[in-house]
C-alpha atoms as a PDB file:
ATOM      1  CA  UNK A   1       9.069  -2.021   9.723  1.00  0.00           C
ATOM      2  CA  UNK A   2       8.329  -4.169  12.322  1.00  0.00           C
ATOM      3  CA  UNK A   3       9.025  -7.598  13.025  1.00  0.00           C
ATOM      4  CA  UNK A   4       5.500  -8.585  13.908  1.00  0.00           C
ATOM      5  CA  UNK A   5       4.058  -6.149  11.347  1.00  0.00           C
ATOM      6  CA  UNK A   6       6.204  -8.135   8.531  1.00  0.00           C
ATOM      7  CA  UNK A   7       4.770 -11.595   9.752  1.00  0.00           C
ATOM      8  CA  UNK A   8       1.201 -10.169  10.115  1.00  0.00           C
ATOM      9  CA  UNK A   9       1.596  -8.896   6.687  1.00  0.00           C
ATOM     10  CA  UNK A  10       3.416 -12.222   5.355  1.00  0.00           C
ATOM     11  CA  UNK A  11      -0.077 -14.064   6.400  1.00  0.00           C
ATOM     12  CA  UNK A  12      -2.546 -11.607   4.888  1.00  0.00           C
ATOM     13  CA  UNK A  13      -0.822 -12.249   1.468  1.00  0.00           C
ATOM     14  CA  UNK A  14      -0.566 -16.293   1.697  1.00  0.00           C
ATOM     15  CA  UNK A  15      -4.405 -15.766   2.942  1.00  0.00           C
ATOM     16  CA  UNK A  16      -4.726 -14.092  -0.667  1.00  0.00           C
ATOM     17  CA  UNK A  17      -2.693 -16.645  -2.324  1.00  0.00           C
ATOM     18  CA  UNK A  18      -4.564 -19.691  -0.984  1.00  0.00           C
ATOM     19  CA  UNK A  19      -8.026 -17.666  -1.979  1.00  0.00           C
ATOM     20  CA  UNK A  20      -7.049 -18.163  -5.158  1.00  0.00           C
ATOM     21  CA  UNK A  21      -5.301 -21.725  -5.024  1.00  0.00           C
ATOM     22  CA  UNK A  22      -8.810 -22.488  -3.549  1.00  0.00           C
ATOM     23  CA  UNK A  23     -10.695 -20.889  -6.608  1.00  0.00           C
ATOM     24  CA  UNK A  24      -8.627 -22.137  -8.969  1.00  0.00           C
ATOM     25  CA  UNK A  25      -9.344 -25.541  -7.631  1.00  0.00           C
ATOM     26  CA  UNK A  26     -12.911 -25.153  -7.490  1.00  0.00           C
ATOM     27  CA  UNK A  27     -13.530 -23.934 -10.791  1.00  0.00           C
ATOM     28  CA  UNK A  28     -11.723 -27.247 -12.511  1.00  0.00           C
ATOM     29  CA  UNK A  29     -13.474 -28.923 -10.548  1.00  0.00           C
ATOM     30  CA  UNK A  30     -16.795 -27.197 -11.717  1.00  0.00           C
ATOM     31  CA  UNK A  31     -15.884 -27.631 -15.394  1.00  0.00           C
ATOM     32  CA  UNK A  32     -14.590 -31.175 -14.409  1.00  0.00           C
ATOM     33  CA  UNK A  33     -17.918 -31.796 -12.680  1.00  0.00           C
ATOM     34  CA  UNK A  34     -20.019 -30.299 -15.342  1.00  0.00           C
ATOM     35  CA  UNK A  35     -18.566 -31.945 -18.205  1.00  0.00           C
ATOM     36  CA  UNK A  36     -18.787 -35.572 -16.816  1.00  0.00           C
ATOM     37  CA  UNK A  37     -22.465 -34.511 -15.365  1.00  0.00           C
ATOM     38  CA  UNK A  38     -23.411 -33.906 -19.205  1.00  0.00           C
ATOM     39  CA  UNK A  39     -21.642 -36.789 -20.648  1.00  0.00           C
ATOM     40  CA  UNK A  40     -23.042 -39.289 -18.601  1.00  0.00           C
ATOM     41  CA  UNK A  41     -26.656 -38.157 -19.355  1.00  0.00           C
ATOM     42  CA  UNK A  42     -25.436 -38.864 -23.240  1.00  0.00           C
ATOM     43  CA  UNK A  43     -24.204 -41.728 -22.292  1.00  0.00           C
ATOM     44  CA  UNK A  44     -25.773 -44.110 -20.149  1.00  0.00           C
ATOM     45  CA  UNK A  45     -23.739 -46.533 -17.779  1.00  0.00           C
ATOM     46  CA  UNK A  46     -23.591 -49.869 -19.838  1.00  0.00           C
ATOM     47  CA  UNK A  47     -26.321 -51.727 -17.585  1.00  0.00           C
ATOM     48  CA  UNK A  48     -28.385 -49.423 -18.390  1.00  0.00           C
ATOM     49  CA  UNK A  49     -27.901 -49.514 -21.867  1.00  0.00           C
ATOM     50  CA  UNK A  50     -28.313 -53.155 -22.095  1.00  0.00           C
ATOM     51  CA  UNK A  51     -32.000 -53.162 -20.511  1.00  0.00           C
ATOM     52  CA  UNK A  52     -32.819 -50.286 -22.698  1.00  0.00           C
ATOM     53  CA  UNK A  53     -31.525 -52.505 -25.792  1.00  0.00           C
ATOM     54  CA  UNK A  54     -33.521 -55.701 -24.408  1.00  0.00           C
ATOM     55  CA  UNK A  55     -36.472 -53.975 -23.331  1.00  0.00           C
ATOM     56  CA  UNK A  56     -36.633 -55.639 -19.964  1.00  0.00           C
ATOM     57  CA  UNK A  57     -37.324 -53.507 -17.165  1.00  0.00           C
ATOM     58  CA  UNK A  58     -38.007 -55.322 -14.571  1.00  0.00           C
ATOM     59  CA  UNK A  59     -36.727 -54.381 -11.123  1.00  0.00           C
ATOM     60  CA  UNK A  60     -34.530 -51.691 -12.667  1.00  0.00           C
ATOM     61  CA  UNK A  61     -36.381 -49.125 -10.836  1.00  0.00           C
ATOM     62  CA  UNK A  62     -36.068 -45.116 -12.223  1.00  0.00           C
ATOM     63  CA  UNK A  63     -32.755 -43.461 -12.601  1.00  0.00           C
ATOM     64  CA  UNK A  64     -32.902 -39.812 -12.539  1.00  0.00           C
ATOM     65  CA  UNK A  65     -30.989 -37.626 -14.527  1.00  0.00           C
ATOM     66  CA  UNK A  66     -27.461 -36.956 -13.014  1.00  0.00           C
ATOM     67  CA  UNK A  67     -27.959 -33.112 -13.744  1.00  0.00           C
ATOM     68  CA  UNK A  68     -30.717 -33.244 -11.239  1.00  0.00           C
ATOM     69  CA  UNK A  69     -28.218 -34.679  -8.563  1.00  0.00           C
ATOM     70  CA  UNK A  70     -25.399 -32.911  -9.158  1.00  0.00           C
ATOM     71  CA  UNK A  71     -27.036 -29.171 -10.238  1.00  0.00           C
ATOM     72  CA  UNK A  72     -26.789 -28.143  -6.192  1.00  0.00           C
ATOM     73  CA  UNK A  73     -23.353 -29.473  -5.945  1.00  0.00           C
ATOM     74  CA  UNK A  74     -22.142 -27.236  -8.730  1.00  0.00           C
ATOM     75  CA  UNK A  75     -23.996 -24.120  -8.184  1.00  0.00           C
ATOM     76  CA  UNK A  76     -22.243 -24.334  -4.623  1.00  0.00           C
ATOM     77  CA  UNK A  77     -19.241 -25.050  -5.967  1.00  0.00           C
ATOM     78  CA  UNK A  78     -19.068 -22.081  -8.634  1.00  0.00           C
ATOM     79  CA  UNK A  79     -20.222 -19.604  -5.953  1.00  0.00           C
ATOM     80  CA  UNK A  80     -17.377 -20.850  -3.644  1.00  0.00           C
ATOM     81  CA  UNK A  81     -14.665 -19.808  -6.675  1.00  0.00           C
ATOM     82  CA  UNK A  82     -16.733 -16.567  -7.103  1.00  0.00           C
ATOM     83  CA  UNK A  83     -16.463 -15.316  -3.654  1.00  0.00           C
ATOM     84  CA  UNK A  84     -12.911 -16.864  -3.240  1.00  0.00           C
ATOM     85  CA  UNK A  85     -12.073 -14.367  -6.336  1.00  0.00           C
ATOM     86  CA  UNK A  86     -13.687 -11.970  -5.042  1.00  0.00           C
ATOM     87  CA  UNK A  87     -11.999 -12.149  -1.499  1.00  0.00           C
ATOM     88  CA  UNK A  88      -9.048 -12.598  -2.951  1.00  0.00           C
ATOM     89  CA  UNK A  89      -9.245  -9.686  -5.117  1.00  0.00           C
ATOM     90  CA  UNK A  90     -10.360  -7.348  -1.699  1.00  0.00           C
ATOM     91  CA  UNK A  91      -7.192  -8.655   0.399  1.00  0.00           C
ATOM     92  CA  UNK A  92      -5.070  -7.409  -2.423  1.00  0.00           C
ATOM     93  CA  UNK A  93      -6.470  -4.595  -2.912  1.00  0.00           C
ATOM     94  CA  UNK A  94      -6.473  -3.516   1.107  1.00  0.00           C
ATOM     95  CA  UNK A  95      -2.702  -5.179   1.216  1.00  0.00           C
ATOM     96  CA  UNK A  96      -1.677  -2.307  -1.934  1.00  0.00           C
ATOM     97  CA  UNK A  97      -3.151   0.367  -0.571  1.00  0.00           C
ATOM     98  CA  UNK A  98      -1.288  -0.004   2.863  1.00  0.00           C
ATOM     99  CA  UNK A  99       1.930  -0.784   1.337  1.00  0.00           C
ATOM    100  CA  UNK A 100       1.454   2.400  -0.470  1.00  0.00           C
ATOM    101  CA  UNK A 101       0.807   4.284   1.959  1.00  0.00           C
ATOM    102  CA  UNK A 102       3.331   3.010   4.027  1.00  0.00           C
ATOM    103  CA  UNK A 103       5.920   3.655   1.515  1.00  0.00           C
ATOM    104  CA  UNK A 104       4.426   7.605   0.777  1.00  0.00           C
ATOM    105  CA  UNK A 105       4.984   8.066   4.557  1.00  0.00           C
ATOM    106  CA  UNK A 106       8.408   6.812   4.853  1.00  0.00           C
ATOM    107  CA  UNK A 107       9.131   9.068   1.657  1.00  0.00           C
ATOM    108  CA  UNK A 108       7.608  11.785   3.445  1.00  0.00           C
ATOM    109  CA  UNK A 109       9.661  10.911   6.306  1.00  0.00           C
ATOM    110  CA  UNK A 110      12.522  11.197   4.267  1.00  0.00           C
ATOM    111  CA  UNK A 111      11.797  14.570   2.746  1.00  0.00           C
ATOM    112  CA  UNK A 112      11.110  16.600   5.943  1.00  0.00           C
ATOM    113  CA  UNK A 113      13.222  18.375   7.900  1.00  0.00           C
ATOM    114  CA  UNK A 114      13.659  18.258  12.149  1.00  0.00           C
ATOM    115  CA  UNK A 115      11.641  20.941  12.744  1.00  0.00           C
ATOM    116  CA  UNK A 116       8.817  19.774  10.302  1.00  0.00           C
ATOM    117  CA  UNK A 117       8.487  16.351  12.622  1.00  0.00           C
ATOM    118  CA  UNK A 118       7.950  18.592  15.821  1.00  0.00           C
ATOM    119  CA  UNK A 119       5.092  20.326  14.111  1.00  0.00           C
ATOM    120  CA  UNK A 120       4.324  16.941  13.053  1.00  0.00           C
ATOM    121  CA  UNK A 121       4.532  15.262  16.281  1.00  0.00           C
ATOM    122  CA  UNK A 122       2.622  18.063  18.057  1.00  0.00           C
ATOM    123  CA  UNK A 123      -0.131  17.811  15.305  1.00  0.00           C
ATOM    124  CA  UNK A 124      -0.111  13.608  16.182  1.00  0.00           C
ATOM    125  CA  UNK A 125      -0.214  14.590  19.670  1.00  0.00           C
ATOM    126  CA  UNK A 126      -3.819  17.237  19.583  1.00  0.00           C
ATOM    127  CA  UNK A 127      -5.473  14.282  17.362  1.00  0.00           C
ATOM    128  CA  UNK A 128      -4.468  16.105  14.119  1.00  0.00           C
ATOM    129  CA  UNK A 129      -5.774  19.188  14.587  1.00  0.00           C
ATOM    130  CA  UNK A 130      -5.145  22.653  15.916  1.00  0.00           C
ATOM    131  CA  UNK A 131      -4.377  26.228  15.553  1.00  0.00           C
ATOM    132  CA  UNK A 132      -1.597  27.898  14.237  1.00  0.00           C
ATOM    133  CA  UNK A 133      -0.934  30.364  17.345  1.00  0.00           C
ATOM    134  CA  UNK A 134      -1.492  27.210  19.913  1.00  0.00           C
ATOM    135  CA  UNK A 135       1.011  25.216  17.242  1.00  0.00           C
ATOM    136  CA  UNK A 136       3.549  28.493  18.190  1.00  0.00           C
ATOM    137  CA  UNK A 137       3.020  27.917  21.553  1.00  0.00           C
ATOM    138  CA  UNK A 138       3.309  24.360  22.383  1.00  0.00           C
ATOM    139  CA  UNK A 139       6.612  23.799  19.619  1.00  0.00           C
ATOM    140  CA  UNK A 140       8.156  26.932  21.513  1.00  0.00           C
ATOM    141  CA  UNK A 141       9.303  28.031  17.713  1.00  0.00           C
ATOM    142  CA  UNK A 142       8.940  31.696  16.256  1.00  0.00           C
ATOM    143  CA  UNK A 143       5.652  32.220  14.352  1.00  0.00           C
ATOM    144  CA  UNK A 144       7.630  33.064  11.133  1.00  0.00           C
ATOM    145  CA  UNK A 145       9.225  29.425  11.398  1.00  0.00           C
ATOM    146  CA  UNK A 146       6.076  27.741  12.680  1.00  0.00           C
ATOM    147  CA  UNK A 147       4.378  30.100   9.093  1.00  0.00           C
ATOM    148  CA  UNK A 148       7.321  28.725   7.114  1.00  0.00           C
ATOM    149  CA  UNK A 149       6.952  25.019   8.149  1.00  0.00           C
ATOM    150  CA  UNK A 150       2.990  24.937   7.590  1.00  0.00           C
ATOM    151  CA  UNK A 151       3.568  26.645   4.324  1.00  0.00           C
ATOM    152  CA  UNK A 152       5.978  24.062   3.145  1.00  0.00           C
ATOM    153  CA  UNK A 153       4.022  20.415   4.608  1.00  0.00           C
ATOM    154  CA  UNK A 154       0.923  22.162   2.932  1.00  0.00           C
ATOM    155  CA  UNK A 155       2.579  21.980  -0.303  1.00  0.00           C
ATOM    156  CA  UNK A 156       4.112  18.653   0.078  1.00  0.00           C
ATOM    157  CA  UNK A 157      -0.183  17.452   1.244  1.00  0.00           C
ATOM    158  CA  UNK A 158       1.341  16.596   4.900  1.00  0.00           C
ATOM    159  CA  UNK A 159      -1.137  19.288   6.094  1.00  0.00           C
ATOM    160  CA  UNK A 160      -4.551  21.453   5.188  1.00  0.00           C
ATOM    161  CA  UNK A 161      -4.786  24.946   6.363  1.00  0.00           C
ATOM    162  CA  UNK A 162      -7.844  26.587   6.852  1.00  0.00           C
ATOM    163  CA  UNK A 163      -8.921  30.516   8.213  1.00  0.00           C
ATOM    164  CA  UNK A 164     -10.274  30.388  11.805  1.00  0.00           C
ATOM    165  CA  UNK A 165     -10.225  33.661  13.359  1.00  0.00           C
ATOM    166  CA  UNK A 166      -7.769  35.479  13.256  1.00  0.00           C
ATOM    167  CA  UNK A 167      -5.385  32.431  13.166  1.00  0.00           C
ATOM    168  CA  UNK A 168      -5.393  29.296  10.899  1.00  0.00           C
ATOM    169  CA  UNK A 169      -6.519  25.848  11.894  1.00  0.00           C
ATOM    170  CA  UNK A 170      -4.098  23.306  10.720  1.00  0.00           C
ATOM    171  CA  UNK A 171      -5.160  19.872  10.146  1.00  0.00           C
ATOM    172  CA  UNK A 172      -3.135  16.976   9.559  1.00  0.00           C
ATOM    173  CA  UNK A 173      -3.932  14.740   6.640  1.00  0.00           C
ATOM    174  CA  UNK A 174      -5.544  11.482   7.747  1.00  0.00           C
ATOM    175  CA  UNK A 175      -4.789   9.681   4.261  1.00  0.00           C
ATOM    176  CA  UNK A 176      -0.939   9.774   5.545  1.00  0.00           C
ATOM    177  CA  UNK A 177      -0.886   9.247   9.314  1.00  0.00           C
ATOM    178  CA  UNK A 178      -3.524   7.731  11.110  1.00  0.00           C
ATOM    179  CA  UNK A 179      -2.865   4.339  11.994  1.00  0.00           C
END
């Protein structure tokens, strides 16, 4: 792998870690929020409780209800975990699926033989796709090798044959090598 693939890989995943330092973080401070937002509305600040317990109101003007004040600030602030979850959850899922098919194509790599990677490479080369007879051709091998060698990365799901004449079009599988 390369160098600058690693490091571009290394900040995807401590992008995914701090999405979900950051929800974390926001959803204490949601239940934080919430549960001194409902026990302050039980329990009044003590001025307040001492004009309520005198009965003079004068000049203490209207207080409303902290829920009131505070329901925006928490409805923002639960989204915000939600979608940091949520983003989180994405970036891991994309980082997974590209390690894994990394690794299958490195197995892959692994498993075939010299003359597999020139089909291979000559398949990369025609964007994936072309004919068995041109595939002959251009890898200046005999068609019973060329026959042989499509035969054997079909059953390993490198490649998809299909009837097109009176040759065979052979596609490359996208899911492994495109880029």
């Amino acid at each position: 792998m390369k160098p600058k693939q690693n490091n571009k890989r290394r900040l995807h995943w401590v992008v995914t870690i701090l999405c979900f330092i950051y929800a974390g973080v926001a959803l204490i401070l949601f239940v934080y929020m919430s549960y001194f937002t409902y026990v302050r509305e039980q329990y009044p600040p003590h001025s307040f409780r001492n004009l309520t317990q005198t009965g003079n109101f004068t000049g203490a003007g209207f207080r409303p209800p902290a829920r009131t004040i505070t329901a925006p600030f928490l409805g923002a602030i639960l989204f915000g975990s939600v979608v940091s979850i949520l983003a989180g959850l994405s970036l891991m899922n994309l980082l997974r699926a590209k390690e894994t098919k990394e690794l299958k194509k490195e197995v892959i790599e692994s498993m075939i033989l010299p003359d597999e990677k020139i089909v291979i490479k000559e398949l990369e080369r025609s964007n994936g796709e072309m004919t068995q007879s041109d595939l002959v051709r251009r890898t200046k091998l005999s068609k019973v090798k060329v026959h042989r060698i499509i035969k054997r990365l079909e059953s390993l799901g490198i490649i998809s044959k299909y009837p097109y004449g009176i040759t065979n079009k052979i596609k490359l599988e996208k899911s492994l090598y495109d880029g």
